[in-house]
Protein backbone atom coordinates (compact mmCIF):
# COMPACT_ATOMS: atom_id res chain seq x y z
CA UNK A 1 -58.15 -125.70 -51.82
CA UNK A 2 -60.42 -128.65 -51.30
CA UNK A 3 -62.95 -128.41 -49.01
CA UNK A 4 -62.16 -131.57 -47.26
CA UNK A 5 -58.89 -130.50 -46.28
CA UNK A 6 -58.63 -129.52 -42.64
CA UNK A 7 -58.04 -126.22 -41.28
CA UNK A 8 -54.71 -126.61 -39.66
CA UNK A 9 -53.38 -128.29 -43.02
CA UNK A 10 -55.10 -125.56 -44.95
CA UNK A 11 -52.76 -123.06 -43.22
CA UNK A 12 -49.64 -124.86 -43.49
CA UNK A 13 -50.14 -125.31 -47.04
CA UNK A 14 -51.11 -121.13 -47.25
CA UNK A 15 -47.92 -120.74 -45.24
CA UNK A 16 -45.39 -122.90 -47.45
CA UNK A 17 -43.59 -120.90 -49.96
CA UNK A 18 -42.35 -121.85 -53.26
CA UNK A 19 -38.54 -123.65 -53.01
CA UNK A 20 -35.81 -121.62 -54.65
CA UNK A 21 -34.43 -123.57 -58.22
CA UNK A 22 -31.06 -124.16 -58.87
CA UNK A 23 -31.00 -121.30 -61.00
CA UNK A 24 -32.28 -119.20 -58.42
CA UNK A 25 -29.72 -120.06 -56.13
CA UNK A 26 -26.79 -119.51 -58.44
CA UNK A 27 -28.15 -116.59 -59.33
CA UNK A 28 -28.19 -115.44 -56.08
CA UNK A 29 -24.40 -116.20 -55.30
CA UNK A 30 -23.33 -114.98 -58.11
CA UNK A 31 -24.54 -111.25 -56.94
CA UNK A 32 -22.82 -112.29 -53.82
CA UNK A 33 -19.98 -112.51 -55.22
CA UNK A 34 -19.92 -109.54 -57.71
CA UNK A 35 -20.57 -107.54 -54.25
CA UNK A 36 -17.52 -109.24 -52.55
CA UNK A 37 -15.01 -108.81 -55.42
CA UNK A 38 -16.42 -105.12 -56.10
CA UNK A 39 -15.48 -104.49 -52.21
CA UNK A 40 -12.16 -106.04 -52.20
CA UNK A 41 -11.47 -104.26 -55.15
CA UNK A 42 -12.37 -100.89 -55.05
CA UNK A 43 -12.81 -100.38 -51.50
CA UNK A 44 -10.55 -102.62 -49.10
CA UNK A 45 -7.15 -103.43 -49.30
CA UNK A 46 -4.84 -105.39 -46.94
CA UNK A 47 -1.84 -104.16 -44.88
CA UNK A 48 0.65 -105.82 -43.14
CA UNK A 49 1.84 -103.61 -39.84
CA UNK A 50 5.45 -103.65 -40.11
CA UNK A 51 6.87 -101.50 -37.46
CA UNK A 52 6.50 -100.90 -33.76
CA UNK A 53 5.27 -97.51 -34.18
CA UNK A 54 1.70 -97.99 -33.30
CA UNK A 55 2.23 -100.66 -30.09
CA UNK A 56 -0.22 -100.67 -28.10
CA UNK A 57 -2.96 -100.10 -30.85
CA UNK A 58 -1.12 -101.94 -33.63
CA UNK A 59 1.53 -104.88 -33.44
CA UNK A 60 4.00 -106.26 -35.42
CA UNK A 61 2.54 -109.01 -37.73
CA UNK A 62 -1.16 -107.48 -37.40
CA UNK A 63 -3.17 -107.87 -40.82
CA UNK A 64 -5.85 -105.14 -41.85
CA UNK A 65 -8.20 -104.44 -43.83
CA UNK A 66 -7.79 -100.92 -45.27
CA UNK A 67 -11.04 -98.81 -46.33
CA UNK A 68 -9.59 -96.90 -49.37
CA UNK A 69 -12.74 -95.16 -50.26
CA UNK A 70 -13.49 -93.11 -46.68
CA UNK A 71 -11.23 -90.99 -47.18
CA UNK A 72 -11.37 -90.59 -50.67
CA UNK A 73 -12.75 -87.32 -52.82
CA UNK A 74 -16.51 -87.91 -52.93
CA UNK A 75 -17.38 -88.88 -56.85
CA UNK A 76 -20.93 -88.41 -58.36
CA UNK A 77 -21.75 -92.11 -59.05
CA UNK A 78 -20.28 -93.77 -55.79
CA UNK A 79 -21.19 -90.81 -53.55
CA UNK A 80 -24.73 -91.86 -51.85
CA UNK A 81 -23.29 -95.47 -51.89
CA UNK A 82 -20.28 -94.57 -49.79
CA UNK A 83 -19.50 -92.96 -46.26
CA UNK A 84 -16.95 -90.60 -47.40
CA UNK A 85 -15.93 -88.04 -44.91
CA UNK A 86 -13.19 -85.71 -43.92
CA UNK A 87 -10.19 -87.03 -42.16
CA UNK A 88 -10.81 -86.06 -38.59
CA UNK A 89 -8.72 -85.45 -35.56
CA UNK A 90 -7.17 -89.13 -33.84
CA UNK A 91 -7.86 -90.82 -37.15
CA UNK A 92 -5.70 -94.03 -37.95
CA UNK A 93 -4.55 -93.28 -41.57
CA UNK A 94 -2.26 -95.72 -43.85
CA UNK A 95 -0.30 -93.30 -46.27
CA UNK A 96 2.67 -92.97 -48.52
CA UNK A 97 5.57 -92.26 -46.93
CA UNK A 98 6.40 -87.99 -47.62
CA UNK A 99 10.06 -89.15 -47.34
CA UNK A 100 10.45 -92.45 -48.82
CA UNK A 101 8.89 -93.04 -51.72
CA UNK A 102 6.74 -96.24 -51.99
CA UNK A 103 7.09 -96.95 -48.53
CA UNK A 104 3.39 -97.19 -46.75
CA UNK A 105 3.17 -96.31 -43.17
CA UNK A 106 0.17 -95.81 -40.52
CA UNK A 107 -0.09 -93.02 -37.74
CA UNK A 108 -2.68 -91.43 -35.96
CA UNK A 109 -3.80 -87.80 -37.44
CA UNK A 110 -2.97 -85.79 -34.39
CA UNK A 111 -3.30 -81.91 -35.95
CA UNK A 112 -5.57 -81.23 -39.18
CA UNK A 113 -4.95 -78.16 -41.05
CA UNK A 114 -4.88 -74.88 -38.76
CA UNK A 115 -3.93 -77.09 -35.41
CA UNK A 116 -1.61 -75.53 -33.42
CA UNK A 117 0.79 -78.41 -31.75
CA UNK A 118 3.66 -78.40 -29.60
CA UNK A 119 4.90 -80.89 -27.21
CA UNK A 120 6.16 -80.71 -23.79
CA UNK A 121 8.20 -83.49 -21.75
CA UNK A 122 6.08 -85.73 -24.33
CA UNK A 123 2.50 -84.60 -24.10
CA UNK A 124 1.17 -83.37 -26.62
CA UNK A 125 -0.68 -80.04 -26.78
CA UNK A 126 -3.12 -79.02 -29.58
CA UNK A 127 -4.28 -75.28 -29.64
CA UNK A 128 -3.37 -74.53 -26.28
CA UNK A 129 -4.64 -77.84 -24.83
CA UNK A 130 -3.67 -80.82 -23.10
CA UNK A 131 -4.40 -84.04 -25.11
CA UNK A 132 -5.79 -87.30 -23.47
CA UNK A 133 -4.34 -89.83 -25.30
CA UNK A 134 -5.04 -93.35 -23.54
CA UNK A 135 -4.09 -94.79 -26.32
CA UNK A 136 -0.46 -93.73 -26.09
CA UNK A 137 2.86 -95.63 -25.15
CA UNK A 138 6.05 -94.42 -23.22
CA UNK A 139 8.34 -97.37 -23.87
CA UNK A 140 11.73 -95.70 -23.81
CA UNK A 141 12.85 -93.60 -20.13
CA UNK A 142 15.18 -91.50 -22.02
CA UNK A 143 15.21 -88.40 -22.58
CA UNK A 144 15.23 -86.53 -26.32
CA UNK A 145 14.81 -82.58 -26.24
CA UNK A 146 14.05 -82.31 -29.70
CA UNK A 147 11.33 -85.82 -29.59
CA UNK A 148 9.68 -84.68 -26.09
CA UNK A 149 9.70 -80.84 -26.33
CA UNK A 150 9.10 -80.52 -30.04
CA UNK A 151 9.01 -78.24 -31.60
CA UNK A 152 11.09 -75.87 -29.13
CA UNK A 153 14.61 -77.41 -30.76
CA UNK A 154 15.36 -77.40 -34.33
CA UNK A 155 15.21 -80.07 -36.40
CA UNK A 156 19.18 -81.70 -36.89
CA UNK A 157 20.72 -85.07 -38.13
CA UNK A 158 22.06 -85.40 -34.55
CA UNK A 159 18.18 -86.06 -33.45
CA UNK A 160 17.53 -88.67 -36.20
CA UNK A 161 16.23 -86.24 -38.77
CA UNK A 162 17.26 -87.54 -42.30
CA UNK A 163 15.26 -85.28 -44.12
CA UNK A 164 16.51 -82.00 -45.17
CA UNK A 165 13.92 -80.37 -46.61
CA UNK A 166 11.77 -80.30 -43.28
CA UNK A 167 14.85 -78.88 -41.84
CA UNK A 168 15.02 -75.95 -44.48
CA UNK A 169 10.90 -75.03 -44.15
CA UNK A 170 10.40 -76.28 -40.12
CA UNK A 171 11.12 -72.16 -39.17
CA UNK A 172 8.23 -71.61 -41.47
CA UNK A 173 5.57 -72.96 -39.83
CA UNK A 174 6.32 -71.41 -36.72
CA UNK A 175 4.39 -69.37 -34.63
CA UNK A 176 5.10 -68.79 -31.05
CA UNK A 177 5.66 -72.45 -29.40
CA UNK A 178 3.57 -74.10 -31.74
CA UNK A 179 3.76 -75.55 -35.52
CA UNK A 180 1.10 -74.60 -37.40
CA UNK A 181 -0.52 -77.20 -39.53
CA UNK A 182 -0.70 -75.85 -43.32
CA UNK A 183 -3.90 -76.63 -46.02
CA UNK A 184 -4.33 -80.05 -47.24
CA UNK A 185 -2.22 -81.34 -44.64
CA UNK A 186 -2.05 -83.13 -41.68
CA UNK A 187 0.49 -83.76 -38.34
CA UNK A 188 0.40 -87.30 -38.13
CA UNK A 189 2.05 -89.28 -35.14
CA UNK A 190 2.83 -92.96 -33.72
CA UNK A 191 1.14 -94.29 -30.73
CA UNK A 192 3.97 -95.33 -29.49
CA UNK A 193 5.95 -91.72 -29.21
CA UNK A 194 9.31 -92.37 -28.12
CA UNK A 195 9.92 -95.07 -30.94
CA UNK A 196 7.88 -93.79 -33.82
CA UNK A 197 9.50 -91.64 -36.75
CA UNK A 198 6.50 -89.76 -37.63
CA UNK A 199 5.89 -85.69 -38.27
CA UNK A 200 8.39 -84.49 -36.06
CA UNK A 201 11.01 -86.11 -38.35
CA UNK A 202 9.74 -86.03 -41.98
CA UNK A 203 6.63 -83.06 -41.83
CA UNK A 204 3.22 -83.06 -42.63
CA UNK A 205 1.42 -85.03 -44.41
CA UNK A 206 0.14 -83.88 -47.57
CA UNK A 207 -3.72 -85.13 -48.17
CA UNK A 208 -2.82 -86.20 -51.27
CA UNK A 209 -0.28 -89.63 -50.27
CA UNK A 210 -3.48 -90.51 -47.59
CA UNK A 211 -4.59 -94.24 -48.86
CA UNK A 212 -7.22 -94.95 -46.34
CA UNK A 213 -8.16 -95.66 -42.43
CA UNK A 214 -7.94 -99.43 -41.06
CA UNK A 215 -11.06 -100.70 -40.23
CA UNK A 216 -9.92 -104.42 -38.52
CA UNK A 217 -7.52 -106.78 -38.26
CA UNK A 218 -8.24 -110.05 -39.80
CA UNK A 219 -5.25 -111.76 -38.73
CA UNK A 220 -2.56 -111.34 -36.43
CA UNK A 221 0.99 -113.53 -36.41
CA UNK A 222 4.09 -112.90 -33.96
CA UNK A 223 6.50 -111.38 -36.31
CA UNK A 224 10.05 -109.95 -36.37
CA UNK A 225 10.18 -106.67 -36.21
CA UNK A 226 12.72 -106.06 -38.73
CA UNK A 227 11.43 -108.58 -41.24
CA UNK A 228 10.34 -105.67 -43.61
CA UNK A 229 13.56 -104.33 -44.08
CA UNK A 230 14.74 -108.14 -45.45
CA UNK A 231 14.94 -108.83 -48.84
CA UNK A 232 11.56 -110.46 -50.74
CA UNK A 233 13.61 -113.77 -50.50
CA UNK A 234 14.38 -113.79 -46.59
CA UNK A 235 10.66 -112.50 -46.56
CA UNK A 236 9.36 -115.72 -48.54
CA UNK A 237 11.36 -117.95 -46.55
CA UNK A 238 10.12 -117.02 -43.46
CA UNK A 239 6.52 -117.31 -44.67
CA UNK A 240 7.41 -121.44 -45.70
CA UNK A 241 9.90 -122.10 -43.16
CA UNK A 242 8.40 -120.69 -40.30
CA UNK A 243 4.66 -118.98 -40.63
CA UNK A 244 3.01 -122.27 -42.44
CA UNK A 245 5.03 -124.95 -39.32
CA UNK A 246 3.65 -122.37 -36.85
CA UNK A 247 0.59 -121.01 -37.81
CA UNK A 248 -1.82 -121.93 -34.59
CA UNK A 249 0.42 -121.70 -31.67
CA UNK A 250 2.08 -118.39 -33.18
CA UNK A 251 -0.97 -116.93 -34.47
CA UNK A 252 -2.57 -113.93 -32.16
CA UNK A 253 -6.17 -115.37 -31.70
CA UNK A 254 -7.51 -112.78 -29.40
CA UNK A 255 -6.70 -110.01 -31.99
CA UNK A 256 -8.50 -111.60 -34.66
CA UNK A 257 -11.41 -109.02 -36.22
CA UNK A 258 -10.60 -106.55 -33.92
CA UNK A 259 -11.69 -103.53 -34.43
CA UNK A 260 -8.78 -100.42 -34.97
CA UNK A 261 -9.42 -97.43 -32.94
């Protein structure tokens, strides 16, 4: 540094780092976005709620983001670089459907294996104790013995129980008032209780059709709620005919990366 310089330009100069080159730069977003594709790869994957099930916590048209690799076996490479854990107690989980195959569906983990649950006039009890569940809905005022007070009446077609085999192994689980959760399983139930076609109807939930837990929605549009259950065709139509001409006035904004709990 030349002496005549003086002191206050001598620092700035000190202070002034080298610029980053083009190279640099590309470089740089290039790792960006080998980290971006690697997560929405491997580890995320979107899901369109399609059902009612979850309303309050989840509506109709909400978008997530799915982490696939939480609840995923642990493996040696991607262990210390991932969170895993064990599926815990009020977990959101998307799954495969135990009764339908290829159909995805998302419920809250209410029982993991060796819970003890019954219900009574539509609270839920788990190992002998009242649940506080803010998060639940009671849409419907009917009454449904077998829904409300499970699982003190057997499982029948004339409740809405399609699925046979849970009606052949239900008296298995048994024990006293409750049903017992089995290993590698899991009592899984809608938020909103007197709607949702959850455990009561189909089982448990072996840990093996689990995909993942929800982390946030990233988009949110006012949907109908049978759309799912309409051919890919309707489905596609709906997207150009309707959700491109009204995609800012029908869009939720205030749901927009919130977080699922």
């Amino acid at each position: 540094m030349p002496e005549n310089v003086p002191k206050e330009e001598q620092e700035v100069v000190a202070e002034e780092k080298p610029r980053e080159t083009t190279v640099e730069f590309l470089a740089s977003l290039a790792e960006l976005l080998i980290v971006v594709l690697f997560i929405m790869t491997f580890v995320l994957q979107n899901f369109e709620i399609p059902s009612s099930s979850m309303e309050d916590t989840l509506l109709i048209g909400d978008h997530v983001f799915v982490n696939r690799e939480q609840f995923a076996p642990p493996t040696r490479w991607m262990g210390p670089l991932m969170p895993y854990r064990d599926i815990h107690r009020n977990d959101i989980a998307v799954f495969l459907s135990p009764e339908q195959k290829g159909l995805f569906l998302v419920k809250r983990i209410v029982g993991i294996p060796g819970d003890r649950i019954h219900l009574r006039d539509g609270t839920v009890y788990r190992n002998g104790e009242k649940l506080d569940e803010p998060y639940v809905r009671h849409k419907e005022t009917d009454f449904n013995p077998y829904r409300d007070n499970f699982p003190a009446v057997p499982p029948t077609e004339m409740y809405g129980v399609r699925n046979q085999q849970w009606q052949q192994e239900f008296r298995s689980h048994l024990e006293g008032d409750d049903i017992v959760v089995p290993p590698d399983s899991y009592f899984a139930m809608g938020d909103n209780r007197d709607v949702s076609y959850d455990s009561r109807y189909w089982g448990f939930l072996p840990r093996t059709n689990v995909i993942g837990r929800p982390v946030f929605i990233y988009w949110s549009f006012t949907t109908p709620h049978d759309l799912w259950q309409l051919p890919v065709g309707d489905r596609l139509e709906f997207f150009l005919k309707h959700t491109l001409l009204h995609f800012f006035d029908e869009t939720r904004w205030s749901r927009t990366l919130r977080i699922v709990r």
